[in-house]
Protein backbone atom coordinates (compact mmCIF):
# COMPACT_ATOMS: atom_id res chain seq x y z
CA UNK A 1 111.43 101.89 65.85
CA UNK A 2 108.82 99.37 66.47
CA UNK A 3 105.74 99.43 64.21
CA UNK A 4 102.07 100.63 65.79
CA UNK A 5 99.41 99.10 63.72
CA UNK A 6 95.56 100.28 64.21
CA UNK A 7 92.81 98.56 64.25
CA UNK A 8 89.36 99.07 64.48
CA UNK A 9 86.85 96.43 66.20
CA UNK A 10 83.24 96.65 67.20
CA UNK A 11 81.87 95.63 70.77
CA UNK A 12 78.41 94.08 69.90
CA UNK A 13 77.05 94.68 73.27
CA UNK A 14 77.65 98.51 73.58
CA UNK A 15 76.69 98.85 69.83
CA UNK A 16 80.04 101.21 69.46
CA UNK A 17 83.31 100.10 66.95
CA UNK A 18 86.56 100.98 68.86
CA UNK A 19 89.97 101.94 67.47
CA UNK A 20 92.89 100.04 68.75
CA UNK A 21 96.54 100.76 68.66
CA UNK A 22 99.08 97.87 68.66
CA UNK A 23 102.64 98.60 69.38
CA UNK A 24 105.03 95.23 67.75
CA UNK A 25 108.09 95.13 69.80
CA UNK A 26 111.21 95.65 67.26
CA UNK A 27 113.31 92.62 66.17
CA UNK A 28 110.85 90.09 66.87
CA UNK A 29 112.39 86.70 65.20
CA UNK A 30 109.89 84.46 63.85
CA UNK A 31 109.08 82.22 66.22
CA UNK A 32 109.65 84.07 68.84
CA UNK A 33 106.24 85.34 71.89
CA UNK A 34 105.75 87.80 74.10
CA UNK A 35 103.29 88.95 76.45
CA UNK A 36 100.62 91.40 75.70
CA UNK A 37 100.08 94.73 77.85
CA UNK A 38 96.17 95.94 77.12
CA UNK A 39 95.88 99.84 78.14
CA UNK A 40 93.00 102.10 78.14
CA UNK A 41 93.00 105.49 76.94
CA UNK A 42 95.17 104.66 73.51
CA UNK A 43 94.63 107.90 71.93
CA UNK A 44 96.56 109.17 74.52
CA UNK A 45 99.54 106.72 74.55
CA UNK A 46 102.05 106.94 71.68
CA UNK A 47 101.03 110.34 69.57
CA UNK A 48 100.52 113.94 71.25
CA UNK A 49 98.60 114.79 68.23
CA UNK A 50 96.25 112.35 69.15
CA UNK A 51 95.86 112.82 72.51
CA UNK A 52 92.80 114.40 74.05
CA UNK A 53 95.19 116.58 76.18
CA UNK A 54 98.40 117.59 73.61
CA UNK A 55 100.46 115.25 75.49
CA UNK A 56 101.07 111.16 75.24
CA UNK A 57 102.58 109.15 77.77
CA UNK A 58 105.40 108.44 74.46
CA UNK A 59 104.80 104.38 75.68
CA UNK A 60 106.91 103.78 72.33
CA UNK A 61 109.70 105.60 74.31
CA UNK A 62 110.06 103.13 77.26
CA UNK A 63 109.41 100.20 75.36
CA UNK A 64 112.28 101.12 73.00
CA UNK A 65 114.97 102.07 75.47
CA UNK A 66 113.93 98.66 77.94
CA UNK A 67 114.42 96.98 74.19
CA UNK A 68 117.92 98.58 74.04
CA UNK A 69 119.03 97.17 78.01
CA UNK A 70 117.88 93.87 76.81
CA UNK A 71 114.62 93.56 78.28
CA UNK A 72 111.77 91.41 76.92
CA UNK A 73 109.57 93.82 75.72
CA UNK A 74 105.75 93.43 75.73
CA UNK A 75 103.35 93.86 72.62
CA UNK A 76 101.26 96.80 73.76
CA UNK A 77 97.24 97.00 72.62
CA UNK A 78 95.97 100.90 73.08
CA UNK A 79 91.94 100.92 73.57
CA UNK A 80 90.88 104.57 72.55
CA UNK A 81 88.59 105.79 74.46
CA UNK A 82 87.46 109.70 73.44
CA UNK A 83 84.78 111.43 75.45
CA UNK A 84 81.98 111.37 76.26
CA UNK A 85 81.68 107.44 76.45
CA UNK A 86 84.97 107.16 78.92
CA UNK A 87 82.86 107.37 82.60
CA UNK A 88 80.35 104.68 81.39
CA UNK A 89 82.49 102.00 79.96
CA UNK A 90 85.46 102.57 82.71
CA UNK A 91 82.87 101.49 85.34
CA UNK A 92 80.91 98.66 85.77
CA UNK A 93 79.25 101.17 88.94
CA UNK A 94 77.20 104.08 88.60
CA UNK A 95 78.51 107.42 89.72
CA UNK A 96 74.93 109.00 89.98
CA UNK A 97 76.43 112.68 91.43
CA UNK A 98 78.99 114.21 89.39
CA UNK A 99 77.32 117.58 89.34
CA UNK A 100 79.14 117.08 93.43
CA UNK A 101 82.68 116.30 91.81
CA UNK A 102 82.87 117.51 88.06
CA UNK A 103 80.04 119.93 87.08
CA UNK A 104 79.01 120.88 83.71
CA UNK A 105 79.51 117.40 82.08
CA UNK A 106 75.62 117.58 80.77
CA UNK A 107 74.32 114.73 83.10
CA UNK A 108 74.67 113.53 86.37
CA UNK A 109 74.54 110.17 85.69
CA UNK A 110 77.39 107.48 84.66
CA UNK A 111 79.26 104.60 84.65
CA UNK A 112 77.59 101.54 84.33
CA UNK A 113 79.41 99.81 81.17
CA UNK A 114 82.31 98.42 82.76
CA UNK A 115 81.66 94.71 82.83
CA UNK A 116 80.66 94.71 79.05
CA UNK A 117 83.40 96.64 78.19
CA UNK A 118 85.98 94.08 80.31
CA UNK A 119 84.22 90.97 79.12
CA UNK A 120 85.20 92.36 75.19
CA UNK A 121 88.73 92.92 75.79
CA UNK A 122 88.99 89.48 77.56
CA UNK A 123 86.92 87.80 75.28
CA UNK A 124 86.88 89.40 72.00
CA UNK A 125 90.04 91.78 71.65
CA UNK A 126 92.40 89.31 73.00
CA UNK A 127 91.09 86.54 70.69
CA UNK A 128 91.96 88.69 68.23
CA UNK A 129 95.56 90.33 69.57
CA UNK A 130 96.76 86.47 70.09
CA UNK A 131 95.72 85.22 66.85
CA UNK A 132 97.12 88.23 64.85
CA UNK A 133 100.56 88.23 66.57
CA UNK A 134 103.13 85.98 68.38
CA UNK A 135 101.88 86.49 72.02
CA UNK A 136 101.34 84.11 75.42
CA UNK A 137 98.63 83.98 75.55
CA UNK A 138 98.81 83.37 79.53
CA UNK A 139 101.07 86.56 80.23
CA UNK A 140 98.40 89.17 79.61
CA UNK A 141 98.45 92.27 81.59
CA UNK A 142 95.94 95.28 81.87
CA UNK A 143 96.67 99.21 82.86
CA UNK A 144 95.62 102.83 82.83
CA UNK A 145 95.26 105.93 84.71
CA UNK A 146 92.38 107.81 86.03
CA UNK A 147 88.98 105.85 85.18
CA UNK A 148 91.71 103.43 83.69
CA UNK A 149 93.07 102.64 86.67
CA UNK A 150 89.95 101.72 88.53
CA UNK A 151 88.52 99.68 85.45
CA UNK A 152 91.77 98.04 85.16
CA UNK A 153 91.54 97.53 89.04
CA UNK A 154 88.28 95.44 88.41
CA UNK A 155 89.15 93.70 85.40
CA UNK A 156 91.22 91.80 87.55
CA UNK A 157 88.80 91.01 90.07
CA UNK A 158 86.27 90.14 87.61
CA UNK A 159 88.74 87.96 85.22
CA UNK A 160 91.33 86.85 87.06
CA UNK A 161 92.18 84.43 84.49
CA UNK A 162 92.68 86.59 81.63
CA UNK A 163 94.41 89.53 84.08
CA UNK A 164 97.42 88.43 86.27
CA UNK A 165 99.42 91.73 86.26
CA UNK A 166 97.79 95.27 87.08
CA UNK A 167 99.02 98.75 86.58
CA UNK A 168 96.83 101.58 88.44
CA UNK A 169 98.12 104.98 87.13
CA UNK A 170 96.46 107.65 89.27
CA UNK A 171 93.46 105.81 90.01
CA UNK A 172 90.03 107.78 90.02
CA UNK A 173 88.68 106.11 93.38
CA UNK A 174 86.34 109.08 94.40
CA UNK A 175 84.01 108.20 91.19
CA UNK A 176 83.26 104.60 93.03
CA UNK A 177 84.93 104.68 96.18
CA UNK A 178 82.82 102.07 98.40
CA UNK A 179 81.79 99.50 95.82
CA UNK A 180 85.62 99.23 94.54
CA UNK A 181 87.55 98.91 97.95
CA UNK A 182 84.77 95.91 98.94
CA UNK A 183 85.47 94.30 95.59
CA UNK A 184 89.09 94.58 96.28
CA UNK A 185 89.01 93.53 100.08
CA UNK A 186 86.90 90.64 98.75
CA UNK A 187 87.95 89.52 95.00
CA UNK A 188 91.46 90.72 94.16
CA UNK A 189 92.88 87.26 93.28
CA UNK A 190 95.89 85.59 94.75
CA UNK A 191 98.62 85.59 93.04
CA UNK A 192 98.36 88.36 91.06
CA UNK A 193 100.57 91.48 91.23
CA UNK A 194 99.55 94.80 91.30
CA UNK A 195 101.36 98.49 91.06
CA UNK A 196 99.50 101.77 92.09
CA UNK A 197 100.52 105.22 92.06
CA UNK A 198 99.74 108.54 92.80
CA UNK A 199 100.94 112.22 92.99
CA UNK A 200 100.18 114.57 95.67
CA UNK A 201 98.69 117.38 93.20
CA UNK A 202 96.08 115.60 91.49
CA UNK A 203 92.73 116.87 90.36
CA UNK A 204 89.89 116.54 87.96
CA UNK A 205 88.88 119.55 88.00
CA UNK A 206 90.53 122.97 89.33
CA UNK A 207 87.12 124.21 90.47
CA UNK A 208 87.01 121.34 93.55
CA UNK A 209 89.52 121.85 95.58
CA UNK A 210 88.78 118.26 97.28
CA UNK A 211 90.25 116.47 94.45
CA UNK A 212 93.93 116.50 95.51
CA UNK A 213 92.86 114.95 98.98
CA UNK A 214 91.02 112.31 96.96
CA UNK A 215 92.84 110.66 94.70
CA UNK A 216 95.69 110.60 97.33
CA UNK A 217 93.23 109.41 99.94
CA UNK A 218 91.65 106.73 97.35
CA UNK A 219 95.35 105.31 96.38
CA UNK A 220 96.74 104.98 99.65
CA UNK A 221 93.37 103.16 100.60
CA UNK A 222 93.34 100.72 97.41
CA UNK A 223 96.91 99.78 98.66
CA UNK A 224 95.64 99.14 102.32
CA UNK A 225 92.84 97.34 101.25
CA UNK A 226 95.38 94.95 99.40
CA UNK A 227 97.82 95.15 101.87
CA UNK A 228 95.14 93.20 104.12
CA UNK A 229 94.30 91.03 101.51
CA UNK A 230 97.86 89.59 101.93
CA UNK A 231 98.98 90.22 98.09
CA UNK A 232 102.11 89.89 98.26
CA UNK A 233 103.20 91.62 94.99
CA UNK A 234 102.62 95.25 95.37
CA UNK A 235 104.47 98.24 94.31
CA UNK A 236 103.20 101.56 95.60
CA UNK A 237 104.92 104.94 94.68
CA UNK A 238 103.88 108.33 95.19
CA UNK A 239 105.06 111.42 93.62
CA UNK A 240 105.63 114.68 95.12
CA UNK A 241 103.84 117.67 93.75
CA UNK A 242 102.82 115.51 90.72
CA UNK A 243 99.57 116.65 88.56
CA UNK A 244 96.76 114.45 87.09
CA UNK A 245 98.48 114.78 83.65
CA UNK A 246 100.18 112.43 81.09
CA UNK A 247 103.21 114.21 81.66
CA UNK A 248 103.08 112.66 85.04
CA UNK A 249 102.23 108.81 83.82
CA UNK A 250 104.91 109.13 80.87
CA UNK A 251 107.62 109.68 83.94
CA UNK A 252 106.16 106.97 86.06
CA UNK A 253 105.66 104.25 82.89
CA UNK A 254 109.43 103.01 82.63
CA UNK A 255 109.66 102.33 86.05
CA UNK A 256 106.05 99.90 85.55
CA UNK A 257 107.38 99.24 82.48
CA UNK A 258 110.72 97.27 84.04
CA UNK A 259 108.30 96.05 86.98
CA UNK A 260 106.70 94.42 84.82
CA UNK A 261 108.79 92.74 83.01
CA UNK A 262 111.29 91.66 85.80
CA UNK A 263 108.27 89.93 87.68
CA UNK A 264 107.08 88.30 85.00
C-alpha cells in the first residue's frame, strides 16, 4: 500500500501553518519521477476519520488499482483545509452575501485569500514536494471540488506555468460567478487541459433550494466559456441524481485519475 507521509508547513503571508498529506506511489525504484497531483481539501482525501464529513474520496484506492493496470501513478500532495478558513483562502474574490446562499455561517463576508494561498503552493509547497521526493517538476497538476474546484480553476489562470492539468470536482461557481467566467473567457492558458464535472443533485445547503440549479448552471457555463476559448483538452461529465458529497467525487476520481495520466 503506498505510504502517506504528513507534513506540516506555514504560509508566511496568511500567518496560518497547514498540514499536508503526501501519498508516495508504491514501488518507486530509485531513480525513478513522477508527476505531482496538488489537491485541496486533504483532510478529506485518504481517511474517513479525518474527514470533515465521515467520508474520504479513498484517493489511495484509485491510485492503487491504476498502479495494479500498469499506470504511472502520480505522487499526490493533500492541502487540509478545516473550516472556517476554507471560503477565504479558496478565493482570491470576495463573496460579500452569503447570508443570500448559506445563512448562519457568522459573517457575510469572504473569500479574498486566494492568490496568497495559490502563490504558496506554487512557490513554497512545491519547492518543497520536488526537493523531498523524485517528482517532474514540469508535470504538476492541481484539483478539488466545491471551493476547490474554482480555486483550482484560477490557479491555472493565475500560474499557468506551475499548473498545466486541472481537475474541477463540483465546482462552487455561484460563490464568484462573474469574476471567474471573465477570468476564464480571458486567461485560461493554451495548452492546458482541463476536466469538470457535476451532478444534477447538488447543494450547499438543503435550506436553498436554488443550489441544485446552480452548480449545474455554473459547470455547464465554465465548460462553455472554455469551449469558446478553443481549449482543446476538455472532459466534461455529468452525473445523474448525484449529491454534493465525497461519495460522489470518490466515484468520479478514477475516471480523472486515468485522464490524467493517459494525457499526460
Amino acid at each position: 500500500m503506498a505510504k502517506i507521509d504528513v507534513l506540516t508547513i506555514r504560509i508566511p503571508a496568511l500567518s496560518r501553518d497547514k498540514t499536508i498529506r503526501v501519498l508516495v506511489p508504491d514501488g518507486l525504484s530509485a531513480d525513478e519521477r513522477r508527476p505531482v497531483l496538488y489537491m485541496h481539501d486533504g483532510h478529506n482525501l485518504f481517511d474517513a476519520s479525518t474527514s470533515a464529513y465521515g467520508a474520504s474520496w479513498n484517493v489511495h484506492r484509485a491510485i492503487a488499482d491504476a498502479a495494479r493496470r500498469g499506470l504511472r501513478v502520480p505522487f499526490v500532495v493533500g492541502i487540509d483545509c478545516p473550516s472556517p478558513k476554507r471560503f477565504d483562502e479558496y478565493s482570491p474574490w470576495v463573496q460579500p452575501d452569503m447570508e443570500s446562499f448559506i445563512p448562519g455561517l457568522g459573517r457575510a463576508s469572504f473569500g479574498g485569500e486566494g492568490d496568497a494561498y495559490v502563490d504558496w503552493i506554487a512557490d513554497v509547497l512545491k519547492a518543497t514536494v520536488d526537493k523531498r521526493y523524485p517528482t517532474f517538476p514540469d508535470s504538476t497538476w492541481i484539483a478539488g471540488s466545491s471551493m476547490g474546484g474554482l480555486i483550482s480553476l484560477h490557479a491555472a489562470c493565475r500560474r499557468p506555468e506551475t499548473f498545466r492539468k486541472v481537475g474541477a470536482f463540483s465546482p462552487a461557481v455561484w460563490f464568484a460567478r462573474e469574476p471567474l467566467l471573465a477570468e476564464l473567457s480571458a486567461a485560461f492558458p493554451h495548452p492546458a487541459s482541463c476536466y469538470v464535472d457535476i451532478g444534477t443533485a447538488e447543494s450547499s445547503d438543503g435550506g436553498n433550494p436554488a443550489f441544485p440549479a446552480l452548480y449545474l448552471d455554473g459547470a455547464r457555463a465554465i465548460r462553455d466559456a472554455l469551449e469558446r476559448r478553443g481549449i482543446a483538452d476538455l472532459r466534461y461529465v455529468e452525473e445523474e441524481g448525484a449529491p454534493h458529497h465525497e461519495s460522489a467525487w470518490e466515484r468520479r476520481f478514477p475516471g480523472f485519475l486515468d485522464w490524467l495520466i493517459l494525457h499526460e
